[in-house]
Protein backbone atom coordinates (compact mmCIF):
# COMPACT_ATOMS: atom_id res chain seq x y z
CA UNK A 1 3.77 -11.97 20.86
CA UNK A 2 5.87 -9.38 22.03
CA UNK A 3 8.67 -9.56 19.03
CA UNK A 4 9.15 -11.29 15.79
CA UNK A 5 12.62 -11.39 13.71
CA UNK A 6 12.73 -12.94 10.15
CA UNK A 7 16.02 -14.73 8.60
CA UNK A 8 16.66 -15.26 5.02
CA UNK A 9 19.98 -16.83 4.37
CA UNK A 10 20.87 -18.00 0.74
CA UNK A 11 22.57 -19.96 -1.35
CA UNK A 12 23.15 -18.15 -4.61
CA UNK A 13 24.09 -20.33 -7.96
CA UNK A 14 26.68 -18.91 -10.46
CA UNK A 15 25.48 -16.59 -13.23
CA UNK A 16 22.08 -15.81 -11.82
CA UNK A 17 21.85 -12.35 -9.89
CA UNK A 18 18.61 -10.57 -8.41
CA UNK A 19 16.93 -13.63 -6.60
CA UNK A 20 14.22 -12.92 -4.25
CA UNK A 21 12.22 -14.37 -2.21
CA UNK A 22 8.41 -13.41 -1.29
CA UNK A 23 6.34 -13.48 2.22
CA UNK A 24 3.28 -13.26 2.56
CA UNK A 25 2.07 -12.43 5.69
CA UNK A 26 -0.19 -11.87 8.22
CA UNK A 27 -0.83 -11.09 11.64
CA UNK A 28 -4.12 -11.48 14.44
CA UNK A 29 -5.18 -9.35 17.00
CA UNK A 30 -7.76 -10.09 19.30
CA UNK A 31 -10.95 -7.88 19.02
CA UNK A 32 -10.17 -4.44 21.06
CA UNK A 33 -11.06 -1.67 19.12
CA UNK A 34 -27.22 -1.46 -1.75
CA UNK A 35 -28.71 1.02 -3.66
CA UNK A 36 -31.12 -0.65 -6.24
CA UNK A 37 -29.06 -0.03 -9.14
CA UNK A 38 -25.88 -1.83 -7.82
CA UNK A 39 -27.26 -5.47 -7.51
CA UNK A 40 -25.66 -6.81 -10.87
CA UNK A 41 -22.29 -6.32 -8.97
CA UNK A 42 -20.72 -9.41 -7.29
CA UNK A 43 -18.20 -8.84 -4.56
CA UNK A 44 -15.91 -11.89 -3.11
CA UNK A 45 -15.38 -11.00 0.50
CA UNK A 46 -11.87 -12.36 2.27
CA UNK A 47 -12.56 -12.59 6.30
CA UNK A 48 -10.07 -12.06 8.57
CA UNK A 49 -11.18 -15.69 10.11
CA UNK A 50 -8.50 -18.70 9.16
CA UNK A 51 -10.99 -21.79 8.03
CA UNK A 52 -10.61 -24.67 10.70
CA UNK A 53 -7.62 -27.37 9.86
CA UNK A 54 -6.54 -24.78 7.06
CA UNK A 55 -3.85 -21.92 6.97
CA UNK A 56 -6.59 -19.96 4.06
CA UNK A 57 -9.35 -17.77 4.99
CA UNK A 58 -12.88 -17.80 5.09
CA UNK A 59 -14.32 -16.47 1.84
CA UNK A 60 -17.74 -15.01 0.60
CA UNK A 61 -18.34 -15.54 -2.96
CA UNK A 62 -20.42 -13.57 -5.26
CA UNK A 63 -22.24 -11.87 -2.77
CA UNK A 64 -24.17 -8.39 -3.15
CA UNK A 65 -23.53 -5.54 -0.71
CA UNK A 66 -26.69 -3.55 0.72
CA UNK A 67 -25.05 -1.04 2.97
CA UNK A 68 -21.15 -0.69 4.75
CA UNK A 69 -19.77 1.28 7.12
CA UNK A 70 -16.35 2.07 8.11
CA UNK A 71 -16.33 1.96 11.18
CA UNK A 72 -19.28 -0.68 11.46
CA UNK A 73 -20.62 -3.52 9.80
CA UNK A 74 -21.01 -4.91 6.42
CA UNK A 75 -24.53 -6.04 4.86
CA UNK A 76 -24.57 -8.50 2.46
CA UNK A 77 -26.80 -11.12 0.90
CA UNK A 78 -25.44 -13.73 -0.13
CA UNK A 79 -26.79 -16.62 -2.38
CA UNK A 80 -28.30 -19.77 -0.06
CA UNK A 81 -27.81 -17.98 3.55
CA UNK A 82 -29.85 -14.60 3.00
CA UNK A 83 -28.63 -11.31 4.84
CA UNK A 84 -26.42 -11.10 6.88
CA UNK A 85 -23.99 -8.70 9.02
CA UNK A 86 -20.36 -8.61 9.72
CA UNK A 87 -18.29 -5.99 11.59
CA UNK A 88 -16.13 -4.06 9.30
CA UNK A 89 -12.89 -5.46 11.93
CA UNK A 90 -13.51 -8.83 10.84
CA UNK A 91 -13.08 -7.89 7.09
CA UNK A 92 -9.87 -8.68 5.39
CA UNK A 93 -10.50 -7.53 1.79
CA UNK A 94 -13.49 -6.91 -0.90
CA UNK A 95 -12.81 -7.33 -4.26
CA UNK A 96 -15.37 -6.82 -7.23
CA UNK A 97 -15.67 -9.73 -9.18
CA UNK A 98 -13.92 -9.69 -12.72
CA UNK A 99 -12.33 -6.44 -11.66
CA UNK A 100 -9.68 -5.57 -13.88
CA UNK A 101 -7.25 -2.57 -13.62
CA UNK A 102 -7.01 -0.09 -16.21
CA UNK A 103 -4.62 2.35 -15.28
CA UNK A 104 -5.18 5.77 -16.27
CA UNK A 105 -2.42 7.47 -18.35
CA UNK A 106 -1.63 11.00 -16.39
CA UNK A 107 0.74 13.86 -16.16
CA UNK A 108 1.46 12.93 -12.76
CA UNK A 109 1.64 10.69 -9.89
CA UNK A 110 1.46 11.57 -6.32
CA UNK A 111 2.83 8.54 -4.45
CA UNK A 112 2.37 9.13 -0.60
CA UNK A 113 4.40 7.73 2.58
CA UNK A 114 1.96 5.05 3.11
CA UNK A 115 2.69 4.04 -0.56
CA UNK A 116 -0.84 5.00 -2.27
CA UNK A 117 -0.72 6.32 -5.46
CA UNK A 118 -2.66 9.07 -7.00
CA UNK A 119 -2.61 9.92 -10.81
CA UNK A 120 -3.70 13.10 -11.88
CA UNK A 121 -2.11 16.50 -11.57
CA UNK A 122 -1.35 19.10 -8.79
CA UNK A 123 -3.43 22.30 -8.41
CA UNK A 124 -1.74 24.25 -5.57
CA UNK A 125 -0.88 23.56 -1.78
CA UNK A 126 -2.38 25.57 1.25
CA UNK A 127 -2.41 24.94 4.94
CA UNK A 128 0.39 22.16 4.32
CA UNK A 129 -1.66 20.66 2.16
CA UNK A 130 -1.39 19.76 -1.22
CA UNK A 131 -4.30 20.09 -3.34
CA UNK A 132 -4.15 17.33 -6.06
CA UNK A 133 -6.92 16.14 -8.75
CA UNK A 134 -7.12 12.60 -8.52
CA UNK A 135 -8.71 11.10 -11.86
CA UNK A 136 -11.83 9.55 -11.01
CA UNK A 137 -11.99 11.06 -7.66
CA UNK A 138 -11.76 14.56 -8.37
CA UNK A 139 -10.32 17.00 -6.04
CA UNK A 140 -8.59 15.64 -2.72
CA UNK A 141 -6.31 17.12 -0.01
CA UNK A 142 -3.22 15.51 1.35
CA UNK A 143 -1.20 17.03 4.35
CA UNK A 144 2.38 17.34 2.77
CA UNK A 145 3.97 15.43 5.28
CA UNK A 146 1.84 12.34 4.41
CA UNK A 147 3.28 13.02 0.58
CA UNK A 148 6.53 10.87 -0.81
CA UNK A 149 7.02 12.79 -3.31
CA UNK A 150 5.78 13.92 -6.89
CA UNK A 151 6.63 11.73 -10.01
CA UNK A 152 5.91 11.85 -13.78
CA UNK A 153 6.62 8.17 -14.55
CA UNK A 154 5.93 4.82 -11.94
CA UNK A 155 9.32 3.30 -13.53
CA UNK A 156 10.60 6.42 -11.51
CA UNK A 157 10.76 4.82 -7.71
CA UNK A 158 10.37 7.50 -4.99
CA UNK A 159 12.10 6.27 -1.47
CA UNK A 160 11.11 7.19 1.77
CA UNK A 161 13.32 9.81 2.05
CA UNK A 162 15.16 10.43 6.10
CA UNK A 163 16.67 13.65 4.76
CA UNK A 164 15.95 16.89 6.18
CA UNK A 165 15.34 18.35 2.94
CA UNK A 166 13.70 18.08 -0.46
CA UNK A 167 15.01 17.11 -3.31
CA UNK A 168 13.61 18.23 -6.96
CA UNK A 169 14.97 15.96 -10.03
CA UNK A 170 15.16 17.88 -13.49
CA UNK A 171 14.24 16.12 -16.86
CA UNK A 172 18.06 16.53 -17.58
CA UNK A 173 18.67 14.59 -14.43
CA UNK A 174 20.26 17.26 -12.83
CA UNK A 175 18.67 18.01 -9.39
CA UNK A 176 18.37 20.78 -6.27
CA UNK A 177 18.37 20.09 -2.72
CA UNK A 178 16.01 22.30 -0.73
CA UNK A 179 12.38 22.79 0.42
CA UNK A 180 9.26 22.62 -1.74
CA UNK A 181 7.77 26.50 -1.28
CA UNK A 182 4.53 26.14 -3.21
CA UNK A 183 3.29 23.60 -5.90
CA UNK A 184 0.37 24.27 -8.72
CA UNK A 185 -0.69 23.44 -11.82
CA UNK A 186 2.21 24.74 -13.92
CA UNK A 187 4.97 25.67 -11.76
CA UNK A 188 6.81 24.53 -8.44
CA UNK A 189 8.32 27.06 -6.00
CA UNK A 190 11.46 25.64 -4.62
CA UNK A 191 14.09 26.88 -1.56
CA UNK A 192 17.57 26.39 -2.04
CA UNK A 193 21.05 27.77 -2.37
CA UNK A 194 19.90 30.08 -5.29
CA UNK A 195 17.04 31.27 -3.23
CA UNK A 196 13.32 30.96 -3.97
CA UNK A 197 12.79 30.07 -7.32
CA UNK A 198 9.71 29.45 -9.80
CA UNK A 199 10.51 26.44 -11.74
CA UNK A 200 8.16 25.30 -14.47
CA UNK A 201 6.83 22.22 -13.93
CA UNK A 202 7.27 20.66 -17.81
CA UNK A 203 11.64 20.99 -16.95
CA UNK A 204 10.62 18.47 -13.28
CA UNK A 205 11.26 14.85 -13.56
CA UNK A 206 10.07 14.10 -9.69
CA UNK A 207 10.42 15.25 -6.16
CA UNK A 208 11.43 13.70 -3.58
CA UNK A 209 10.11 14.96 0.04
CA UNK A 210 12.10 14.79 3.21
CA UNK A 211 11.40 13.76 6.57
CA UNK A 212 9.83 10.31 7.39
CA UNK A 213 6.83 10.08 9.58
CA UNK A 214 7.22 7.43 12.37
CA UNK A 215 5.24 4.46 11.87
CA UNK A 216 3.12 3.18 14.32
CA UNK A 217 3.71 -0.70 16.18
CA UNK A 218 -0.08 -1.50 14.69
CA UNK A 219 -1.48 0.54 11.69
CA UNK A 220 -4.47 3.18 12.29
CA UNK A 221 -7.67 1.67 11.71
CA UNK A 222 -9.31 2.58 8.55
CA UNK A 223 -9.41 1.03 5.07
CA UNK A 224 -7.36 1.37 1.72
CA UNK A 225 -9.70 2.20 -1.46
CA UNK A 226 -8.53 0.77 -4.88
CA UNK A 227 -9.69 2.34 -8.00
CA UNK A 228 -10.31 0.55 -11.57
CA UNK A 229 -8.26 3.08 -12.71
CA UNK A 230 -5.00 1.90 -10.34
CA UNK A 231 -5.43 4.79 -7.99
CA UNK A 232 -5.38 3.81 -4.30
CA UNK A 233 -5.91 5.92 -1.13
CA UNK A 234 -6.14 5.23 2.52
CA UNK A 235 -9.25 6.87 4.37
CA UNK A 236 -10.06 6.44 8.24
CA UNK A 237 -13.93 5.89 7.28
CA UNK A 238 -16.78 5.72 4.57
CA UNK A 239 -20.01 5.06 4.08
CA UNK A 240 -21.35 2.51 1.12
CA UNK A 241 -24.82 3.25 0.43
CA UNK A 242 -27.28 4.29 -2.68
CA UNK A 243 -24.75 3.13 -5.24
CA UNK A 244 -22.19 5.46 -3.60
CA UNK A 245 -18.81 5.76 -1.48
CA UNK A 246 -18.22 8.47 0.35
CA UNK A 247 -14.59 8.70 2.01
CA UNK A 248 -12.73 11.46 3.98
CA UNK A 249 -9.50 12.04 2.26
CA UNK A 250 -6.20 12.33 4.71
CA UNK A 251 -6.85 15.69 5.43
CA UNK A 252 -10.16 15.37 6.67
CA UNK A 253 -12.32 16.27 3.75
CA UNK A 254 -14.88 14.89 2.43
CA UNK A 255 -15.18 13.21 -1.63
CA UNK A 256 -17.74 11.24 -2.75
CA UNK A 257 -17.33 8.45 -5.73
CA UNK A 258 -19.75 5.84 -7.64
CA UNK A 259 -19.27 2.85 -6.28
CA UNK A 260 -18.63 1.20 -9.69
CA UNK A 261 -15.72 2.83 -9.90
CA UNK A 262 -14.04 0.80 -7.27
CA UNK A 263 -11.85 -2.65 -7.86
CA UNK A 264 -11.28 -3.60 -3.70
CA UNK A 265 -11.43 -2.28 -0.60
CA UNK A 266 -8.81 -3.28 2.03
CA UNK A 267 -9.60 -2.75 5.92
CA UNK A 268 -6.56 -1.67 7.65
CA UNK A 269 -6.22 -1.93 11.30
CA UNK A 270 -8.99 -4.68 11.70
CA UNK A 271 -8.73 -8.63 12.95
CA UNK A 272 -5.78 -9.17 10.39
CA UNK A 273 -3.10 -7.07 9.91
CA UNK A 274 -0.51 -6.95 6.77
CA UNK A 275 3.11 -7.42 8.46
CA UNK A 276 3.49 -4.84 5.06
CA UNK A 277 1.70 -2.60 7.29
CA UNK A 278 4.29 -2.11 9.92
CA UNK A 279 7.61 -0.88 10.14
CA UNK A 280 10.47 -2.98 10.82
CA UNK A 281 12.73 -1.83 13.98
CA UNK A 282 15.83 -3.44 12.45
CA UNK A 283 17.19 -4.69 8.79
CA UNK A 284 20.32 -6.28 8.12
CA UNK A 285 21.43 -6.99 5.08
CA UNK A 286 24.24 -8.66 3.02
CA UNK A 287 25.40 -7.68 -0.37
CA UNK A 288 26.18 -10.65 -2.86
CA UNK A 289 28.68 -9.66 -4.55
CA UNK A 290 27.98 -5.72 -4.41
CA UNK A 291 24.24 -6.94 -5.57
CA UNK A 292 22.66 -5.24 -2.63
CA UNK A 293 18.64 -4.32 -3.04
CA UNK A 294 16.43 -2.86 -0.08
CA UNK A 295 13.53 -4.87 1.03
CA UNK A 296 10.16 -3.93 -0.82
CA UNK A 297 7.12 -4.26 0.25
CA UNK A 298 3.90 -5.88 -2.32
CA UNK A 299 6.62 -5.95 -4.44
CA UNK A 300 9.20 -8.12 -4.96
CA UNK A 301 13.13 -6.74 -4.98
CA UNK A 302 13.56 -5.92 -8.55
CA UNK A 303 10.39 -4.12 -8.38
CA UNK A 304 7.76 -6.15 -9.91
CA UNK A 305 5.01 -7.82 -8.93
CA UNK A 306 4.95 -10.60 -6.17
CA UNK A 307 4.81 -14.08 -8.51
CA UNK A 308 4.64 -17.48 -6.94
CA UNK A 309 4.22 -20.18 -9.43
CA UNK A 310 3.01 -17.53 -11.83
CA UNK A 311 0.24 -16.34 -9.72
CA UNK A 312 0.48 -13.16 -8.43
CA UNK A 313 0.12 -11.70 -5.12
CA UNK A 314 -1.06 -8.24 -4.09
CA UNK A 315 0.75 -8.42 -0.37
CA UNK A 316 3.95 -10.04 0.33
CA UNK A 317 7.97 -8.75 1.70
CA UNK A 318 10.21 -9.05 -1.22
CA UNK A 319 13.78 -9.48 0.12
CA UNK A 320 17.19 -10.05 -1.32
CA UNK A 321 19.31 -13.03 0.51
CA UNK A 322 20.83 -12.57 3.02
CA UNK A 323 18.54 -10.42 4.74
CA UNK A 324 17.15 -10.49 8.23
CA UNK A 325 14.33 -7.92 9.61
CA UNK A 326 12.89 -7.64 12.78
CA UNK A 327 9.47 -6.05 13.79
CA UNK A 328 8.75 -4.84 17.18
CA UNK A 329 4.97 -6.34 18.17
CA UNK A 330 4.45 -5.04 21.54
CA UNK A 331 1.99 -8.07 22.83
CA UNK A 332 -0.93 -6.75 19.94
CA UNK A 333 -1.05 -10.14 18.26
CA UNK A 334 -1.89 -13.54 18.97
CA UNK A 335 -0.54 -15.77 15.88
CA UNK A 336 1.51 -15.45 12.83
CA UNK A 337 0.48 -16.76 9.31
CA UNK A 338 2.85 -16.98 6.69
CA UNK A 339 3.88 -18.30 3.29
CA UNK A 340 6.97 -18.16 2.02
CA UNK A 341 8.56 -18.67 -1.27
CA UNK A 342 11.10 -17.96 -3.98
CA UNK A 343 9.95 -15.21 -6.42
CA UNK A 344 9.36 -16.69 -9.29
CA UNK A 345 11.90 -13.58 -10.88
CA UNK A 346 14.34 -16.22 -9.26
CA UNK A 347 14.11 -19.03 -11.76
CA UNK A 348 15.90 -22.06 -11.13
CA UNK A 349 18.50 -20.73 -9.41
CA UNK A 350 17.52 -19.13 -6.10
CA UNK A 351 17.90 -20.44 -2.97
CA UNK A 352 17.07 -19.83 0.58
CA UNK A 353 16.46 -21.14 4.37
CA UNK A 354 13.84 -18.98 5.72
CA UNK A 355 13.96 -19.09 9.50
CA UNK A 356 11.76 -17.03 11.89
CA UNK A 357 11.76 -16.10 15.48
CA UNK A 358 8.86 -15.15 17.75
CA UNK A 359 10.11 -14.42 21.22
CA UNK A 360 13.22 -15.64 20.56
CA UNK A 361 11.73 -19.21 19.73
C-alpha cells in the first residue's frame, strides 16, 4: 500500500454543532525489523495478530510476565498453556488488569511533540535539554526540540506549533513571542523584543515551543510507558525484570521504576502500527458554518475522550465533517483495519459517509 486518503463528508442536522466522528485504526507491516514478588499481577496482552474470520485481535488474558525486553521477546505464563515467548514486534499493547488511572495533581505539565505528558515540575535545561522531575519517575531528560511546550493546566491545549519562535502565555493572558533562554525551578529566561529577561515562573500560564520536528512515514520502534499516575513517555528500549522497568528516557539516559507503578505498555513501531502514529501529508477541511475544529488524535474534536456507544477508546482520529486526510504509506504496510463511528459527543444528530481510498481504489 503505497497511499491511503480518508473522506468524511456530512450531513449536519439543525441546532446541533460539534459532531465528530471517531476512527480507529490500524495498520500491518510485514516482519522487517518476573521477579518473585510480582506474580499477584495479571496483565491482558493485545497481539498484533487479527483472530481468523474476525476484524479483533488475539488476546492473552490474565497472564503473569517473567521477563521482557524491548527490543526482544516477552515471557509469560499463562494459565492452561505454560510459558511461553513472543517477540516484543508482535505485541500490540499490555495492560495491568484492574488498572485504574489516578492522575497526580502537579504544578506542571510537560506535554511533548509526540503528545506524552509529564506532570511534575522543571529543574533547569542544559545541553538542549530540559531537565524535568516526572512524579513517579523521578528525574528525566528531554531534548527541547522533542518538547511542545510547558503548561500549568491539561484544559490548557498546547498545538504543535510551525512557528519559528516561542511563545510564553502570562496568567493575565497576555503573552511574548521569542525564544525560551533557560528554564528552572522558579524562573524562565525568555528572548524577545525587550531583551533577555528573568520571568518568574508563578506570573506563566504555558509555553508554547516553535519549530515542528518532521515525522517519519512509519514511527521509530520503541514502546510508549503509561503510568498509574497518567504520566506517559515514549522510550526506544527497557528491560522488565526483578519487579523492575528500566527505560532510557529521550535523551538517552537511563531511569529505573517499580514495575507496579505501571498501567500499559504500548509497542510502537512493531507488527501493528497506530495510523495516530503517523503524520498526515494532506488535510482538507470544511467549516460548517464557521464551526471549523482541527483533527485530533486519541481524542475526539471537542477534546474529550474517544466514546463509541459509551465505551471508550484509547486510539482513534477524531475529525469534524467535512474533512478529508491523506497519509503517505510508502509500500510499509500490507492491510488496513478500521472502525469507524460517530462520537458519541454527536448525539442523535450527526451524520456522515466515511469513504476511504487505498491506491486510489
Amino acid at each position: 500500500m503505497q497511499q491511503m486518503g480518508l473522506n468524511m463528508i456530512g450531513r449536519r442536522m439543525a441546532g446541533r454543532v460539534g459532531a465528530g466522528v471517531a476512527l480507529l485504526i490500524m495498520l500491518w507491516a510485514p516482519l522487517s525489523r518476573a521477579a518473585a514478588n510480582q506474580t499477584s499481577l495479571r496483565w491482558n496482552i493485545t497481539t498484533a495478530k487479527v483472530a481468523v474470520g474476525q476484524h479483533e485481535f488475539v488476546r492473552l488474558s490474565k497472564v503473569q510476565i517473567r521477563q521482557w525486553s524491548c527490543p526482544g521477546d516477552i515471557v509469560v505464563r499463562e494459565k492452561g498453556h505454560g510459558i511461553r515467548r513472543i517477540p516484543t514486534a508482535d505485541i500490540l499493547a499490555v495492560q495491568l488488569r484492574k488498572a485504574v488511572l489516578v492522575p497526580v495533581v502537579s504544578a506542571w505539565q510537560l506535554v511533548l511533540r509526540d503528545r506524552d505528558v509529564l506532570p511534575g515540575y522543571p529543574v533547569g535545561t542544559r545541553h538542549e535539554n530540559i531537565i524535568f522531575h516526572a512524579s513517579g519517575l523521578g528525574v528525566v531528560h528531554i531534548p527541547l526540540s522533542a518538547v511542545a511546550g510547558l503548561r500549568r493546566s491539561e484544559k490548557v491545549a498546547i498545538p504543535d506549533s510551525a512557528a519559528d519562535h516561542d511563545s510564553l502565555y502570562f496568567n493575565n493572558n497576555s503573552h511574548l513571542a521569542g525564544a525560551v533562554v533557560k528554564i528552572g525551578r522558579k524562573h524562565i529566561v525568555f528572548q524577545s523584543n525587550l531583551g533577555n529577561t528573568t520571568i518568574p515562573l508563578s506570573r506563566v500560564n504555558h509555553v508554547i515551543l516553535g519549530g515542528v520536528a518532521t515525522l517519519p512515514t512509519g514511527p521509530e520502534p520503541g514502546a510508549r510507558i503509561v503510568f498509574l499516575n497518567g504520566a506517559s513517555l515514549r522510550t526506544p528500549k527497557f528491560d522488565w525484570s526483578d519487579g523492575k522497568l528500566s527505560l532510557v528516557d529521550p535523551a538517552g539516559k537511563t531511569i529505573s521504576v517499580p514495575i507496579r507503578e505501571v498501567a500499559r505498555i504500548e509497542i510502537v513501531g512493531g507488527r501493528a502500527v497506530w495510523l495516530t502514529d503517523l503524520k498526515p501529508t494532506r488535510i482538507h477541511q470544511v467549516s460548517w458554518i464557521g464551526d471549523n475544529r482541527p483533527i485530533r488524535n486519541n481524542r475526539c474534536v471537542t477534546g474529550r475522550p474517544l466514546r463509541m456507544n459509551g465505551e471508550e477508546f484509547t486510539h482513534g482520529l477524531g475529525v469534524h465533517v467535512n474533512c478529508s486526510v491523506t497519509y503517505k504509506l510508502g509500500g510499509l504496510y500490507q492491510y488496513f483495519m478500521v472502525r469507524p463511528a460517530m462520537d458519541d459527543s454527536a448525539g442523535a444528530y450527526g451524520r456522515a459517509n466515511v469513504v476511504i481510498l487505498a491506491d486510489g481504489k
